[in-house]
PDB file of N, CA and C in Angstrom:
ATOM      1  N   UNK A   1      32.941 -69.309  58.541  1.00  0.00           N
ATOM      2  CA  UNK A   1      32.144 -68.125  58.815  1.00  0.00           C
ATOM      3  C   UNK A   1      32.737 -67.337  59.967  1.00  0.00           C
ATOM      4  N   UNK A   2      32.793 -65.773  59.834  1.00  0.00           N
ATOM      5  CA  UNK A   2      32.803 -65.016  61.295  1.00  0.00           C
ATOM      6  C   UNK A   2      32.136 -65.410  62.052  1.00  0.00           C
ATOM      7  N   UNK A   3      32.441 -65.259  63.368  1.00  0.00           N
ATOM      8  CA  UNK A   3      31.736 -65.291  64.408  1.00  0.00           C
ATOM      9  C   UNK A   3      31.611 -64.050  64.908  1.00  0.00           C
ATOM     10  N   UNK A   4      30.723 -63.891  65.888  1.00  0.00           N
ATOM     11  CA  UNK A   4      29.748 -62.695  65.961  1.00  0.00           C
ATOM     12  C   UNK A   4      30.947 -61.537  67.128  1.00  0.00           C
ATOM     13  N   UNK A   5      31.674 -62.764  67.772  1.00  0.00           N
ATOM     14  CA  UNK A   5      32.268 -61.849  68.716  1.00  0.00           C
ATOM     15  C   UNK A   5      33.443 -60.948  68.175  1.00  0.00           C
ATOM     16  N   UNK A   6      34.117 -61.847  66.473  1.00  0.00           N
ATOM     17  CA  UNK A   6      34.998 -61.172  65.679  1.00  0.00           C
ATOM     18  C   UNK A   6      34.463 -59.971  65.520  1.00  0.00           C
ATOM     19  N   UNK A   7      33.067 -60.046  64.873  1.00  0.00           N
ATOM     20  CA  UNK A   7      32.584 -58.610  64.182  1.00  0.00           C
ATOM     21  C   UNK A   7      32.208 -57.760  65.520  1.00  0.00           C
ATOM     22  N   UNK A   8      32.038 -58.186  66.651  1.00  0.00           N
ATOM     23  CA  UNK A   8      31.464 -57.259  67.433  1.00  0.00           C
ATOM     24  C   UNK A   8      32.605 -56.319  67.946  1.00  0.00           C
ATOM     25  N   UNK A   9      33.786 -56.837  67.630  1.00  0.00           N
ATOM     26  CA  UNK A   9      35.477 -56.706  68.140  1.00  0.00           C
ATOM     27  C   UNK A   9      35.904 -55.850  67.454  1.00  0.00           C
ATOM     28  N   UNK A  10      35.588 -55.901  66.058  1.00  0.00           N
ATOM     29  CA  UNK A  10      35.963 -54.688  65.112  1.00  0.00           C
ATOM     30  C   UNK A  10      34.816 -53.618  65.150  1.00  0.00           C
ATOM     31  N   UNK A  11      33.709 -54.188  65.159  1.00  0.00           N
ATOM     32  CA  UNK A  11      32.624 -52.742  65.187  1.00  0.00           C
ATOM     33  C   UNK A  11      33.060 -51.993  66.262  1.00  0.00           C
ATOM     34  N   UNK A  12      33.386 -52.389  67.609  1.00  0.00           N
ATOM     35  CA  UNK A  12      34.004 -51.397  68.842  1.00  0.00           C
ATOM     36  C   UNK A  12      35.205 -50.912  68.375  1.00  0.00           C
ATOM     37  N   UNK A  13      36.432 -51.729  67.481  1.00  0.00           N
ATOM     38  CA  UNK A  13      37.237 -50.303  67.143  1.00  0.00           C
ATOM     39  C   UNK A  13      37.027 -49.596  66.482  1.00  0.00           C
ATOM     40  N   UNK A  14      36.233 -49.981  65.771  1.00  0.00           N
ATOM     41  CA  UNK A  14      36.241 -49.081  64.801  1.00  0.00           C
ATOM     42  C   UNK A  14      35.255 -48.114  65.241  1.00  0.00           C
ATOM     43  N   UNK A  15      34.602 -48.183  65.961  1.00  0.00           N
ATOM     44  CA  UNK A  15      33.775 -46.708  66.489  1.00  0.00           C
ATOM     45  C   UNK A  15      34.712 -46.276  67.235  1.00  0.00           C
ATOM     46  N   UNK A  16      35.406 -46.920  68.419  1.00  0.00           N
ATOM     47  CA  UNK A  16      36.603 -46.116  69.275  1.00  0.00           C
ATOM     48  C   UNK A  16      37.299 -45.246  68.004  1.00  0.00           C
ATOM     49  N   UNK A  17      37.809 -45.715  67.093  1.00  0.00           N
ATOM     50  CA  UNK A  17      38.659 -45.296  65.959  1.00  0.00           C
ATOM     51  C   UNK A  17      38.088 -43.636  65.685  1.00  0.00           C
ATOM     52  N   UNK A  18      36.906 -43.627  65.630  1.00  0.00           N
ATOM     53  CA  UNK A  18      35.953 -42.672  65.048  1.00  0.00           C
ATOM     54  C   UNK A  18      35.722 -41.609  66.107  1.00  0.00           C
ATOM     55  N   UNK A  19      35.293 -42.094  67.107  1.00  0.00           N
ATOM     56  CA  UNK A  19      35.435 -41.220  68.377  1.00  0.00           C
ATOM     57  C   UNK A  19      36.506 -40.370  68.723  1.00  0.00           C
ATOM     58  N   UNK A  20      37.743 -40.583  68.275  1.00  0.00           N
ATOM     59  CA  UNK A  20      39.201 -39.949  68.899  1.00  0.00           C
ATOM     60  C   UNK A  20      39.697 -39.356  67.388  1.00  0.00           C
ATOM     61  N   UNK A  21      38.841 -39.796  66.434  1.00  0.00           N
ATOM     62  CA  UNK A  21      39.291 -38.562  65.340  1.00  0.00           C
ATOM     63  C   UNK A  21      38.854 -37.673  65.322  1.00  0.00           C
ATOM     64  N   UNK A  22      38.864 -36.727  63.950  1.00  0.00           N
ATOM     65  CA  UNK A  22      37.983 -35.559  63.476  1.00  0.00           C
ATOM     66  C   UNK A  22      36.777 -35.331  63.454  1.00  0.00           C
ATOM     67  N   UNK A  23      36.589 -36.977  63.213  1.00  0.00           N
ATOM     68  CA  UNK A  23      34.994 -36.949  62.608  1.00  0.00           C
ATOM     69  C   UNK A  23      34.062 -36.774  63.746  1.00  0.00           C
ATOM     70  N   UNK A  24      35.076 -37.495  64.974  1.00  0.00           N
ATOM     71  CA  UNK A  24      33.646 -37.243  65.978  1.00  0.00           C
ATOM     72  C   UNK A  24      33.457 -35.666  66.277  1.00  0.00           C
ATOM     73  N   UNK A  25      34.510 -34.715  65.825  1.00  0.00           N
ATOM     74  CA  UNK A  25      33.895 -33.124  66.027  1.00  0.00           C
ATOM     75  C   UNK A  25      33.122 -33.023  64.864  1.00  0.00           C
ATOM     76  N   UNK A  26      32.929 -33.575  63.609  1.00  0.00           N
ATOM     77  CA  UNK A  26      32.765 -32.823  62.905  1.00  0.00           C
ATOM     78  C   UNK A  26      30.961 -33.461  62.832  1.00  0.00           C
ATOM     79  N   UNK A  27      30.940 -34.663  63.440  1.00  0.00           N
ATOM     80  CA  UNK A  27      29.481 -35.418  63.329  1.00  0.00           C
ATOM     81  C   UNK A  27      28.964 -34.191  64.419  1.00  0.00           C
ATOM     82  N   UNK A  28      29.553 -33.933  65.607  1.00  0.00           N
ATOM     83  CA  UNK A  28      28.631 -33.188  66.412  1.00  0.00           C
ATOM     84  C   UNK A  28      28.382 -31.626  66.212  1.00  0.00           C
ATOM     85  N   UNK A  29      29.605 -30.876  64.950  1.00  0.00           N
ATOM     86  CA  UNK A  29      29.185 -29.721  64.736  1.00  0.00           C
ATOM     87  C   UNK A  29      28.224 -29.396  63.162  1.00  0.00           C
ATOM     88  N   UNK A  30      28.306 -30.625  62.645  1.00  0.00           N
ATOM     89  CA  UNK A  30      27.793 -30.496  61.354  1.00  0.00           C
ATOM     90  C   UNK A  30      25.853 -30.020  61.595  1.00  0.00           C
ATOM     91  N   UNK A  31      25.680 -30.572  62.641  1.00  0.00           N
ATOM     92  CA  UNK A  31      24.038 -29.907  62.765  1.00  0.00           C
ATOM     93  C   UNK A  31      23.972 -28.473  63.270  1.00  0.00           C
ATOM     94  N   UNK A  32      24.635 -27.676  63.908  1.00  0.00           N
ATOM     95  CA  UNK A  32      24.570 -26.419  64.102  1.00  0.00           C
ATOM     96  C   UNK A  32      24.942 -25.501  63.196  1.00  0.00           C
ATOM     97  N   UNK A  33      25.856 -26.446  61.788  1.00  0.00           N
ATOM     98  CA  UNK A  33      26.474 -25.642  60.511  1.00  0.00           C
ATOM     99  C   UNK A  33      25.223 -25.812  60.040  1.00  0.00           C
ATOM    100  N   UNK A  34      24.893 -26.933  59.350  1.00  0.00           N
ATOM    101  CA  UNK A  34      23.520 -27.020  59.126  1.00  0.00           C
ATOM    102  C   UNK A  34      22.686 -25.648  58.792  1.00  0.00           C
ATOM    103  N   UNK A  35      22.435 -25.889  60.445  1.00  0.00           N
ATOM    104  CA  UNK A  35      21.486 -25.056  60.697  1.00  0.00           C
ATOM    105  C   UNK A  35      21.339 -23.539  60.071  1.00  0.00           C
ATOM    106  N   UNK A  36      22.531 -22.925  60.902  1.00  0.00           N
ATOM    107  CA  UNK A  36      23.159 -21.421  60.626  1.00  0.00           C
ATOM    108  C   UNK A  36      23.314 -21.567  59.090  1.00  0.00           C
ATOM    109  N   UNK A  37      23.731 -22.431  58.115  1.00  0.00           N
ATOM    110  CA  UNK A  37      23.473 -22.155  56.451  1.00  0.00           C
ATOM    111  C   UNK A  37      22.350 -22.153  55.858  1.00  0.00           C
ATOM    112  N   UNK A  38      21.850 -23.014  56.684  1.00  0.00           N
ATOM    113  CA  UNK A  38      20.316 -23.208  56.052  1.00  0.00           C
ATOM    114  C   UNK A  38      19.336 -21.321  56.600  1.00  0.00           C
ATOM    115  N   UNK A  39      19.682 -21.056  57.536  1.00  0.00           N
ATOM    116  CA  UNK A  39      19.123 -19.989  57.981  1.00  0.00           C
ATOM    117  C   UNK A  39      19.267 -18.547  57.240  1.00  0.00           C
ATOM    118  N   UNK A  40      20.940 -18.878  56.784  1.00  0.00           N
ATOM    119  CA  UNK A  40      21.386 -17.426  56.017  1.00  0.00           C
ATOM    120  C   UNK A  40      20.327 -17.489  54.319  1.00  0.00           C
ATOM    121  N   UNK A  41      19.942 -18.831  53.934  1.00  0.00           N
ATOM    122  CA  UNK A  41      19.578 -18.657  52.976  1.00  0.00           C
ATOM    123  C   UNK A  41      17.852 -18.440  52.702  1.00  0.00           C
ATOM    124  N   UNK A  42      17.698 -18.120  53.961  1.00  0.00           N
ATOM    125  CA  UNK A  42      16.019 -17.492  53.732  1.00  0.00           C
ATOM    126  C   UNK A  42      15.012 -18.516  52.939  1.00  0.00           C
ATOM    127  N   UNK A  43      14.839 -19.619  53.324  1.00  0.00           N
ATOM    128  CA  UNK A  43      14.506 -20.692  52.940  1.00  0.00           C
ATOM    129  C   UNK A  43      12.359 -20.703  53.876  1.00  0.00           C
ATOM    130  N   UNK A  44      11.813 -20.872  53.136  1.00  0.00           N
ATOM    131  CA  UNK A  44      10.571 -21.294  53.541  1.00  0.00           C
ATOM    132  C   UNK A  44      10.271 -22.503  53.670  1.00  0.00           C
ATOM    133  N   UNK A  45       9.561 -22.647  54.525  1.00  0.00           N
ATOM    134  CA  UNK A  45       8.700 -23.843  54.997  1.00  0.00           C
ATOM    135  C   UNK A  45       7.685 -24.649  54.539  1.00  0.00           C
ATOM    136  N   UNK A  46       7.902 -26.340  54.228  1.00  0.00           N
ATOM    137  CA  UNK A  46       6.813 -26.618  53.410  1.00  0.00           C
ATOM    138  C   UNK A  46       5.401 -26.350  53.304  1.00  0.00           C
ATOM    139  N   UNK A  47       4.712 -25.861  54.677  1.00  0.00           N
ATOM    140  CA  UNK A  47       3.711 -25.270  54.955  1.00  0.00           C
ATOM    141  C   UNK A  47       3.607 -23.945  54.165  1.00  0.00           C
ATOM    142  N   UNK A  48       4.458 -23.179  54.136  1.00  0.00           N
ATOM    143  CA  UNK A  48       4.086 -21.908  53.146  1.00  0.00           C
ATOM    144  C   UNK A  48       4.155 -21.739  52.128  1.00  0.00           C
ATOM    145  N   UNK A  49       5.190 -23.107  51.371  1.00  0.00           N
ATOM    146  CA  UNK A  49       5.641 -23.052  50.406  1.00  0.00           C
ATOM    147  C   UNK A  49       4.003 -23.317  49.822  1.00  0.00           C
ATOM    148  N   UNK A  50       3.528 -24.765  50.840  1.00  0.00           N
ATOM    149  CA  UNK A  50       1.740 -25.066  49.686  1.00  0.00           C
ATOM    150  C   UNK A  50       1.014 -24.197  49.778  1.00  0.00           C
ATOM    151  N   UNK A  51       0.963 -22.528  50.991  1.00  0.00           N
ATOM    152  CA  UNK A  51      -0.191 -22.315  50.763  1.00  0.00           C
ATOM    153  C   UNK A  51      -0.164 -21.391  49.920  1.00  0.00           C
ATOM    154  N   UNK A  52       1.446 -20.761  49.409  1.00  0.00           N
ATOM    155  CA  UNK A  52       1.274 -20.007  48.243  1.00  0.00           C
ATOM    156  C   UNK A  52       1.077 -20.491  47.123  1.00  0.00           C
ATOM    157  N   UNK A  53       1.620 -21.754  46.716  1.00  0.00           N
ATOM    158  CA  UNK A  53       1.003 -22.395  45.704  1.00  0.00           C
ATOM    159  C   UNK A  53      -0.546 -22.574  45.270  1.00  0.00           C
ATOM    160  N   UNK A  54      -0.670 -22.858  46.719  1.00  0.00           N
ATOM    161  CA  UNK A  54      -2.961 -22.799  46.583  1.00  0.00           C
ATOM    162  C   UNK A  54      -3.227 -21.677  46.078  1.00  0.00           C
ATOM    163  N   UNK A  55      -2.494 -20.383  46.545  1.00  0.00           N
ATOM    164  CA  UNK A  55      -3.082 -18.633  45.998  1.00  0.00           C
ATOM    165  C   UNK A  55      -2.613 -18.483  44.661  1.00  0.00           C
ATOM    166  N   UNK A  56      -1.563 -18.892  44.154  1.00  0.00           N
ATOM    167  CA  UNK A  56      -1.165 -18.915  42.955  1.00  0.00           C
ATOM    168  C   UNK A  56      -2.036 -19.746  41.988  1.00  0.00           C
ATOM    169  N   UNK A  57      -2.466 -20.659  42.231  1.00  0.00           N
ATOM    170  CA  UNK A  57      -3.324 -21.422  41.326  1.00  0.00           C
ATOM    171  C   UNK A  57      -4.302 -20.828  41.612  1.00  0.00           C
ATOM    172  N   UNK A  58      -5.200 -20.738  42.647  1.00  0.00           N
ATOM    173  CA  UNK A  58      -6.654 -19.255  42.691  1.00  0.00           C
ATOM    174  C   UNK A  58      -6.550 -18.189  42.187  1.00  0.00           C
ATOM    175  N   UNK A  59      -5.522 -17.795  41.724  1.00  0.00           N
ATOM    176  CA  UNK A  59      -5.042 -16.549  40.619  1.00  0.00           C
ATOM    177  C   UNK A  59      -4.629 -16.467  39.856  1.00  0.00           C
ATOM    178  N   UNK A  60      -4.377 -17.490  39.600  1.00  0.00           N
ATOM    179  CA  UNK A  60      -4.240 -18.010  38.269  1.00  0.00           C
ATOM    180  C   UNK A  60      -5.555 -18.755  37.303  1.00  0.00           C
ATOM    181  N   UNK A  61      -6.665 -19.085  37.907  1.00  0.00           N
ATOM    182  CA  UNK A  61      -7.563 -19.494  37.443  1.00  0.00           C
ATOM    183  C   UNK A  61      -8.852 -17.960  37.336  1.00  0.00           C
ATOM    184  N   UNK A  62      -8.483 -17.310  38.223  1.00  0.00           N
ATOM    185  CA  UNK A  62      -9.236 -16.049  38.496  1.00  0.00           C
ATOM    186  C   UNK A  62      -8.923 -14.888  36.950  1.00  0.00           C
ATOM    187  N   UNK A  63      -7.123 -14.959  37.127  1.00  0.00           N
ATOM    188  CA  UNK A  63      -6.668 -14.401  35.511  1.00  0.00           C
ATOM    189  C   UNK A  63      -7.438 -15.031  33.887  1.00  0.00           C
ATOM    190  N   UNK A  64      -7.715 -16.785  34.169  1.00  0.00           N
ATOM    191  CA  UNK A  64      -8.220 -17.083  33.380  1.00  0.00           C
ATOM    192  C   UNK A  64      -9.746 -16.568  33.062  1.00  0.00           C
ATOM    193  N   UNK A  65     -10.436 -16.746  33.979  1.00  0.00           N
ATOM    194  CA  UNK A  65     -11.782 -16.552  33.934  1.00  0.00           C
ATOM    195  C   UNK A  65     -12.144 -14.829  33.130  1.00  0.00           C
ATOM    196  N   UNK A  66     -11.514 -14.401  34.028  1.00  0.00           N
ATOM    197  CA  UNK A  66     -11.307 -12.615  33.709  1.00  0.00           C
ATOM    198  C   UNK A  66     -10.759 -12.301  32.636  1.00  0.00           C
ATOM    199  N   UNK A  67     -10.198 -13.093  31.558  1.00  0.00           N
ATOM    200  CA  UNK A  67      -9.727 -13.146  30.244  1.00  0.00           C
ATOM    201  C   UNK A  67     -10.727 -13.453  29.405  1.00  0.00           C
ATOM    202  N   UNK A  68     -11.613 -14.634  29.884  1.00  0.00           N
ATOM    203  CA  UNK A  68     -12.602 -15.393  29.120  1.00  0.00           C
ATOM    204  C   UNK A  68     -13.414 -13.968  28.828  1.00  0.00           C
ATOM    205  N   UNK A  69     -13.954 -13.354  30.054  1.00  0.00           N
ATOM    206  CA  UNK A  69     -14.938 -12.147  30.151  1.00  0.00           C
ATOM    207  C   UNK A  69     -14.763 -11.369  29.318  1.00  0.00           C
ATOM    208  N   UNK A  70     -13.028 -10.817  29.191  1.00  0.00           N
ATOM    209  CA  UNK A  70     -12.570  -9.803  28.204  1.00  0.00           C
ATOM    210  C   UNK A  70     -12.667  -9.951  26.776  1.00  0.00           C
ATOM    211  N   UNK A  71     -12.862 -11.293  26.689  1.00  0.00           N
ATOM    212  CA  UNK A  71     -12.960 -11.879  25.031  1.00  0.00           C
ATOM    213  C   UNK A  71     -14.231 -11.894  24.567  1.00  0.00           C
ATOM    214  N   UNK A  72     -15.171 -12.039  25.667  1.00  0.00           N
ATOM    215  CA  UNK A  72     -16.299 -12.028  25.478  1.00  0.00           C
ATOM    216  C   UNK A  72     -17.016 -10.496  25.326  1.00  0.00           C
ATOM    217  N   UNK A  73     -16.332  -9.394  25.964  1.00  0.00           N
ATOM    218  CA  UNK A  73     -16.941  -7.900  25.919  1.00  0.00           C
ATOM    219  C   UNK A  73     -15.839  -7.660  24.567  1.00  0.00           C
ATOM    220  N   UNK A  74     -14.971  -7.816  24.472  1.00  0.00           N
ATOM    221  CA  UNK A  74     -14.406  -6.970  23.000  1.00  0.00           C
ATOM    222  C   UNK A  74     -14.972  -7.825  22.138  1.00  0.00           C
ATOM    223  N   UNK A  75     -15.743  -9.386  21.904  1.00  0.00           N
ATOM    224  CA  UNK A  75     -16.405  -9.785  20.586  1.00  0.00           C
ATOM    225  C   UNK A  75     -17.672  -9.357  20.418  1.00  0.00           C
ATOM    226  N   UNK A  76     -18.289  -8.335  21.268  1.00  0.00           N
ATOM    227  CA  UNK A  76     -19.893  -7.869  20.964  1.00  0.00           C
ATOM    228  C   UNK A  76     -19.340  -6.930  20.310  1.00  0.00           C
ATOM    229  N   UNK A  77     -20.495  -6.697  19.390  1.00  0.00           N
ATOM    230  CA  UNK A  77     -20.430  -5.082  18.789  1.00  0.00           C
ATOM    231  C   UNK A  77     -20.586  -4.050  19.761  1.00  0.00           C
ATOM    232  N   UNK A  78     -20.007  -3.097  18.625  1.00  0.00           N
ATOM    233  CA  UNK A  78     -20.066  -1.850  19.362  1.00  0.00           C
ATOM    234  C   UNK A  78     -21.362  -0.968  20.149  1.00  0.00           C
ATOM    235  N   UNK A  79     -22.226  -1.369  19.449  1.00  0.00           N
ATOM    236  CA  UNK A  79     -23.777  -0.977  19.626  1.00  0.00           C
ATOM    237  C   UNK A  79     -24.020  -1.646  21.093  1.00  0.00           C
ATOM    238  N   UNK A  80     -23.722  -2.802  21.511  1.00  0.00           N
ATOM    239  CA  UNK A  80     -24.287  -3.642  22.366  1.00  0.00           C
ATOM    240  C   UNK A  80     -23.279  -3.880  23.546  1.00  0.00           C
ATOM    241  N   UNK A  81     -22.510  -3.025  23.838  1.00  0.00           N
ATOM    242  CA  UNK A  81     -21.368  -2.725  24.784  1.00  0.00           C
ATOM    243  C   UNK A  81     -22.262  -1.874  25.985  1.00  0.00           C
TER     244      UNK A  81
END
């Protein structure tokens, strides 16, 4: 079996390894790219995203109802309009 001080020996180079490459610029600029892409694309918030969904389904049930009504005034006769 490894022993713990083997693996602890390679986990430190191998982060040193990581630190003195690319990656360590690219781990610390990838959240400000992030950001600035996510921003250009006009993206909403899960908060607004539900509460238009809530108005959309209240108007959408409101369209229904107001249909029912319309079916109901064009099936009377004409006399009783």
């Amino acid at each position: 079996m490894l022993d713990n001080k083997f693996i602890d020996d390679i986990s430190h180079r191998i982060s040193g390894l990581i630190a003195e490459s690319p990656l360590a610029d690219l781990e610390q600029n990838l959240k400000p790219l992030l950001q600035s892409a996510f921003a250009r694309l006009d993206l909403v918030t899960r908060e607004e995203f539900d509460v238009q969904t809530q108005v959309l389904q209240r108007t959408r049930e409101q369209l229904t109802q107001l249909e029912a009504r319309l079916a109901a005034l064009e099936a009377l006769p004409p006399d009783q309009e």
